[in-house]
N, C-alpha and C. Protein backbone atom coordinates (compact mmCIF):
# COMPACT_ATOMS: atom_id res chain seq x y z
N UNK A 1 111.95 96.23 124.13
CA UNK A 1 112.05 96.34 122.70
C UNK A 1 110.98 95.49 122.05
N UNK A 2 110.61 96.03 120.75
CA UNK A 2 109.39 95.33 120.31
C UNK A 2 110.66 94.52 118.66
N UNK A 3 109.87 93.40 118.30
CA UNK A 3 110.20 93.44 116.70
C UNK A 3 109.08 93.23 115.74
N UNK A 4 109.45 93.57 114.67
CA UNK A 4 108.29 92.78 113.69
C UNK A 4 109.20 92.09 112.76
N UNK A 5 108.54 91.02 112.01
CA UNK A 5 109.48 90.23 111.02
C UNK A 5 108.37 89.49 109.99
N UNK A 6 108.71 90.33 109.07
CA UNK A 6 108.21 89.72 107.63
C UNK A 6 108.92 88.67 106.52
N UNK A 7 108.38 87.80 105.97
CA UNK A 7 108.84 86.88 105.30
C UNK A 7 108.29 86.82 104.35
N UNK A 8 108.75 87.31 102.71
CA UNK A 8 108.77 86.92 101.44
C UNK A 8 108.79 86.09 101.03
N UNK A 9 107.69 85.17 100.63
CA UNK A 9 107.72 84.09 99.01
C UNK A 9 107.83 84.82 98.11
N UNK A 10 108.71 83.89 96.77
CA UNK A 10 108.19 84.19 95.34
C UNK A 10 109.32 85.42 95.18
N UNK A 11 110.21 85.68 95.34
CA UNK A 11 110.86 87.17 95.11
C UNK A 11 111.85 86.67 93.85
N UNK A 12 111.22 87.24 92.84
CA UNK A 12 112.12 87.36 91.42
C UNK A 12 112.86 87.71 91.31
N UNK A 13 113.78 88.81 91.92
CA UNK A 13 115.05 89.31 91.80
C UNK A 13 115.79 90.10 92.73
N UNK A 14 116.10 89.03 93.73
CA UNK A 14 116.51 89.52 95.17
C UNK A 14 117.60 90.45 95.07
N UNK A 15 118.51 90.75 94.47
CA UNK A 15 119.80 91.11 94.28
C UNK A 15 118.66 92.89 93.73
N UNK A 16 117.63 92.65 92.81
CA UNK A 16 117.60 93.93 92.72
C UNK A 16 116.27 94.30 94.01
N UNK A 17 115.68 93.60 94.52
CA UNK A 17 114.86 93.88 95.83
C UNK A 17 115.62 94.71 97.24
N UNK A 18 116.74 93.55 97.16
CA UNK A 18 118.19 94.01 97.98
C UNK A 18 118.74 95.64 98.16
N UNK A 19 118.70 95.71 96.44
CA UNK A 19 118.91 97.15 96.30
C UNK A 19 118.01 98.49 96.44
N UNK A 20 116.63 98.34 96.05
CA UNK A 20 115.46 99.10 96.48
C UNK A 20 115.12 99.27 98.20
N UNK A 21 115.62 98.13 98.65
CA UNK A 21 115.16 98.22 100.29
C UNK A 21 116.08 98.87 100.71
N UNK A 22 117.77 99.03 100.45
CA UNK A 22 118.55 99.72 101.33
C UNK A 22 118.45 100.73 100.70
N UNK A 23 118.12 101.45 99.75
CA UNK A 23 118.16 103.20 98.86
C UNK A 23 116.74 103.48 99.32
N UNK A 24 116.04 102.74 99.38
CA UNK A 24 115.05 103.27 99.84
C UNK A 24 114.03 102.92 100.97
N UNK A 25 113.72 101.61 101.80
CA UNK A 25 113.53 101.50 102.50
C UNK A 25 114.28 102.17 103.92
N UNK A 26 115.24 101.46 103.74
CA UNK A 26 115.87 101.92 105.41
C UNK A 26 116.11 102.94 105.64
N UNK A 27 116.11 103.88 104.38
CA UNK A 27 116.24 105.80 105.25
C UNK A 27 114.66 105.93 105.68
N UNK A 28 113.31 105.06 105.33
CA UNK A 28 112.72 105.02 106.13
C UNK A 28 112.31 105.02 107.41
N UNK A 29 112.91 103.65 107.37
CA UNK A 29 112.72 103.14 109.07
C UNK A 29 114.16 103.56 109.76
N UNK A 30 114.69 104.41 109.26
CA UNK A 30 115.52 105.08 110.55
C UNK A 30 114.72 106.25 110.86
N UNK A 31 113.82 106.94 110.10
CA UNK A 31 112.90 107.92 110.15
C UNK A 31 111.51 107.88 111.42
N UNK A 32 111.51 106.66 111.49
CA UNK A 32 110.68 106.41 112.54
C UNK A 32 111.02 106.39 114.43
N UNK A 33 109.86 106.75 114.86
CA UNK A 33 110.48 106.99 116.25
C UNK A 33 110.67 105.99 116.95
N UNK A 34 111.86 105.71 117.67
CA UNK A 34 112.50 104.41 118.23
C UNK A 34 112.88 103.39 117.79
N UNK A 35 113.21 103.44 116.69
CA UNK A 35 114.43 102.90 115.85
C UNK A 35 115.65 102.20 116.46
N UNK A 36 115.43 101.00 116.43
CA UNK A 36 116.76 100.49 117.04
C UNK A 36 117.54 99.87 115.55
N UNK A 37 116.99 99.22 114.88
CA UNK A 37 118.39 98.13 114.59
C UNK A 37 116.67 97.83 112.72
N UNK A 38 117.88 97.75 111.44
CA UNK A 38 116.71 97.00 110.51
C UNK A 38 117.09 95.99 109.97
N UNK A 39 117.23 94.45 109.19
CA UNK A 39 117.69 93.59 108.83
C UNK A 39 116.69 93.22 107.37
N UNK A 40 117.82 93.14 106.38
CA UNK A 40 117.02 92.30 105.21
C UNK A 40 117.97 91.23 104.76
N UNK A 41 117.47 89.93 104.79
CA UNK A 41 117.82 89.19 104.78
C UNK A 41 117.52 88.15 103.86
N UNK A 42 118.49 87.96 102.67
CA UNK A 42 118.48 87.31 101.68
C UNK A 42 118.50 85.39 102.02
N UNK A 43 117.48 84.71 102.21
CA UNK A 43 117.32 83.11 102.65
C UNK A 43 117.47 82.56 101.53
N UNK A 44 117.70 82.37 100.44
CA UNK A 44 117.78 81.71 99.25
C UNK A 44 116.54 80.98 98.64
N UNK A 45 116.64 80.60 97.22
CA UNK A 45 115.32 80.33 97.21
C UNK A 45 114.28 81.24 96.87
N UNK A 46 114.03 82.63 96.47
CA UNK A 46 113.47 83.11 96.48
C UNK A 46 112.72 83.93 97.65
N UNK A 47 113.00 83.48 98.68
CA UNK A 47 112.81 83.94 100.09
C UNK A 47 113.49 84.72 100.42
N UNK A 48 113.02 85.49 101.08
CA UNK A 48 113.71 87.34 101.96
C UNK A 48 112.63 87.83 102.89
N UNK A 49 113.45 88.36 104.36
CA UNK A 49 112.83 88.34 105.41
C UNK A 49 113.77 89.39 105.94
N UNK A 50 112.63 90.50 106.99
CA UNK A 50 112.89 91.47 107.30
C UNK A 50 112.80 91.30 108.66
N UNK A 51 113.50 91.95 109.65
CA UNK A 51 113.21 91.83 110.63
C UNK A 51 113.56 93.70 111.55
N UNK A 52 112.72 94.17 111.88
CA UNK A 52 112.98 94.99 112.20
C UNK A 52 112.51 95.66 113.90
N UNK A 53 113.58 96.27 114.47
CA UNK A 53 113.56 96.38 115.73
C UNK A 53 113.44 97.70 116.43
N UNK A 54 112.31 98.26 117.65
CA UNK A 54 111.97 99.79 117.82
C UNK A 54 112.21 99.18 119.37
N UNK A 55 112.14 100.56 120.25
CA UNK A 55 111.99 100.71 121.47
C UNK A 55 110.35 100.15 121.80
N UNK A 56 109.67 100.67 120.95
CA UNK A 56 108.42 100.87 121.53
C UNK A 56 107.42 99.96 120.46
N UNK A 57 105.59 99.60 120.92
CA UNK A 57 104.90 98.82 119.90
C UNK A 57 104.75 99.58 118.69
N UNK A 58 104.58 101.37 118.93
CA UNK A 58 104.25 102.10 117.91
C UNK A 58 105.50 102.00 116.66
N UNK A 59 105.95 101.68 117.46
CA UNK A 59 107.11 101.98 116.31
C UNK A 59 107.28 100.73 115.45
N UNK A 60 106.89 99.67 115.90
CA UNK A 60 106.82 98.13 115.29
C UNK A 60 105.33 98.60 114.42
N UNK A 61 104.59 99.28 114.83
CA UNK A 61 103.31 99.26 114.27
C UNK A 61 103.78 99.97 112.67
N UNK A 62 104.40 101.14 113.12
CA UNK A 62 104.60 102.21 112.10
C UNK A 62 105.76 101.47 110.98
N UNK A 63 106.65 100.59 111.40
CA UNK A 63 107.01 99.94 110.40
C UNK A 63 106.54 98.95 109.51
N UNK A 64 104.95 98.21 109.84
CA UNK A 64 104.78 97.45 109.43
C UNK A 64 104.48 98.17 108.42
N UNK A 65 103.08 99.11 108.98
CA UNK A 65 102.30 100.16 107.74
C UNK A 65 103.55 100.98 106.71
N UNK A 66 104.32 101.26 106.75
CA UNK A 66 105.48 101.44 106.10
C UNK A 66 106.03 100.44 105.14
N UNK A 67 105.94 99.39 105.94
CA UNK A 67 106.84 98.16 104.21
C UNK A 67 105.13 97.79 103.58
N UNK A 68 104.16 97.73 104.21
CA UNK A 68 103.23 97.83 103.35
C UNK A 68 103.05 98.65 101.96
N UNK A 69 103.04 99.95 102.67
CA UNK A 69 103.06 100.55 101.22
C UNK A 69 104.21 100.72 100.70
N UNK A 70 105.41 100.80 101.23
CA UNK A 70 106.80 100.36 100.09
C UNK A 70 106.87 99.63 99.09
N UNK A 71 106.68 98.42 99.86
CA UNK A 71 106.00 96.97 98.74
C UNK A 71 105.14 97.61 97.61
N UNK A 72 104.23 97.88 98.10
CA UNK A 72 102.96 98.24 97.32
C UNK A 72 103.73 99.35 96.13
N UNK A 73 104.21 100.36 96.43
CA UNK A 73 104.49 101.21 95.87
C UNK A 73 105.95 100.90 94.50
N UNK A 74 106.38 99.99 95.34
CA UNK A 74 108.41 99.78 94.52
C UNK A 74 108.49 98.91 94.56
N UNK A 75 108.23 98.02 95.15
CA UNK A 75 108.49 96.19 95.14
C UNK A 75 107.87 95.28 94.36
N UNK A 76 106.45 95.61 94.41
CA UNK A 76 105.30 94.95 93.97
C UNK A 76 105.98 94.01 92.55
N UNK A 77 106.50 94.31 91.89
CA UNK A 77 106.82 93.09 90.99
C UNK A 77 107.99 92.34 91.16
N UNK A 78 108.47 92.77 92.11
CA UNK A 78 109.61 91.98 92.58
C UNK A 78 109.14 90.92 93.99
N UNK A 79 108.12 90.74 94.68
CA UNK A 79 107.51 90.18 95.60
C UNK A 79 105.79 90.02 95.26
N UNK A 80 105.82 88.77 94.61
CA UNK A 80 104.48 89.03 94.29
C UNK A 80 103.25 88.45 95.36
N UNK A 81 103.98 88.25 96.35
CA UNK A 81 103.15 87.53 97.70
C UNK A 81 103.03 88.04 98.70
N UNK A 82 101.77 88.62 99.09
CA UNK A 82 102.15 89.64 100.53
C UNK A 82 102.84 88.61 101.64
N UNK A 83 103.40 89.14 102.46
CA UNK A 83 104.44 88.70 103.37
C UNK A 83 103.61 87.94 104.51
N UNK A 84 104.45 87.42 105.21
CA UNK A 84 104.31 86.54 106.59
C UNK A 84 104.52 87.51 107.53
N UNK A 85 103.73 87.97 108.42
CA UNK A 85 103.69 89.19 109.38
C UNK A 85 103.74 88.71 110.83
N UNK A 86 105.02 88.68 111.55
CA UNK A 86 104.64 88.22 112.80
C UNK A 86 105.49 89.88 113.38
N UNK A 87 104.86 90.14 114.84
CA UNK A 87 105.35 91.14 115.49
C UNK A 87 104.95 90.58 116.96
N UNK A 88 106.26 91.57 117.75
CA UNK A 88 105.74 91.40 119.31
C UNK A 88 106.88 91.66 119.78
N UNK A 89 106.85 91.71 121.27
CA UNK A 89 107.82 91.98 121.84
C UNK A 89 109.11 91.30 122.19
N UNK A 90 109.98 91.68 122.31
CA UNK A 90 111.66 91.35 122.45
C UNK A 90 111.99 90.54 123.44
N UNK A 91 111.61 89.16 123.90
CA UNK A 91 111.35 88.81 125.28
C UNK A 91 112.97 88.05 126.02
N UNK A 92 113.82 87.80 124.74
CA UNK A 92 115.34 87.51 125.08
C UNK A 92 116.55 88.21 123.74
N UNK A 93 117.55 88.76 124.02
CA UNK A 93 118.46 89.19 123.42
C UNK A 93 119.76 88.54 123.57
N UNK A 94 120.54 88.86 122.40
CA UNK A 94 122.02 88.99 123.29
C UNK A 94 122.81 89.88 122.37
């Protein structure tokens, strides 16, 4: 399993960010191939972090390019800081 996990500064109105990512993000990334598992995660503070999980790298790839232009497209004034981008593979679970 691969993940990627992005981290938001600066988010003005998490409660309505919250709401744009599950109506419209995540019928995304279930759309993508190898789709395991998506997480948005409200840290307080203005901080929110995604973490999202595929079988495969393409599919970590295809989600990144995906909240890219989401952001870009619906978020953008609700996150005014491009994100903290780490990705790679799944090396312990439980």
């Amino acid at each position: 399993m691969y993940a990627a996990v992005r981290r938001y500064e600066g988010v003005t109105d998490a409660a309505e960010a919250a709401r744009l990512v599950n109506e419209g993000f995540v019928p995304l990334m279930r759309q993508v191939s190898g789709f395991v598992a998506y997480y948005w995660i409200d840290a307080g503070d203005g901080v929110m972090v995604s973490t999202s999980v595929f079988r495969d790298q393409a599919g970590v790839d295809e989600s990144i390019s995906r909240a890219a232009h989401f952001v870009r497209d619906s978020l953008a004034s609700l996150l005014p800081h491009p994100p903290q981008v780490m990705a790679g593979e799944v090396v312990a679970s439980a």
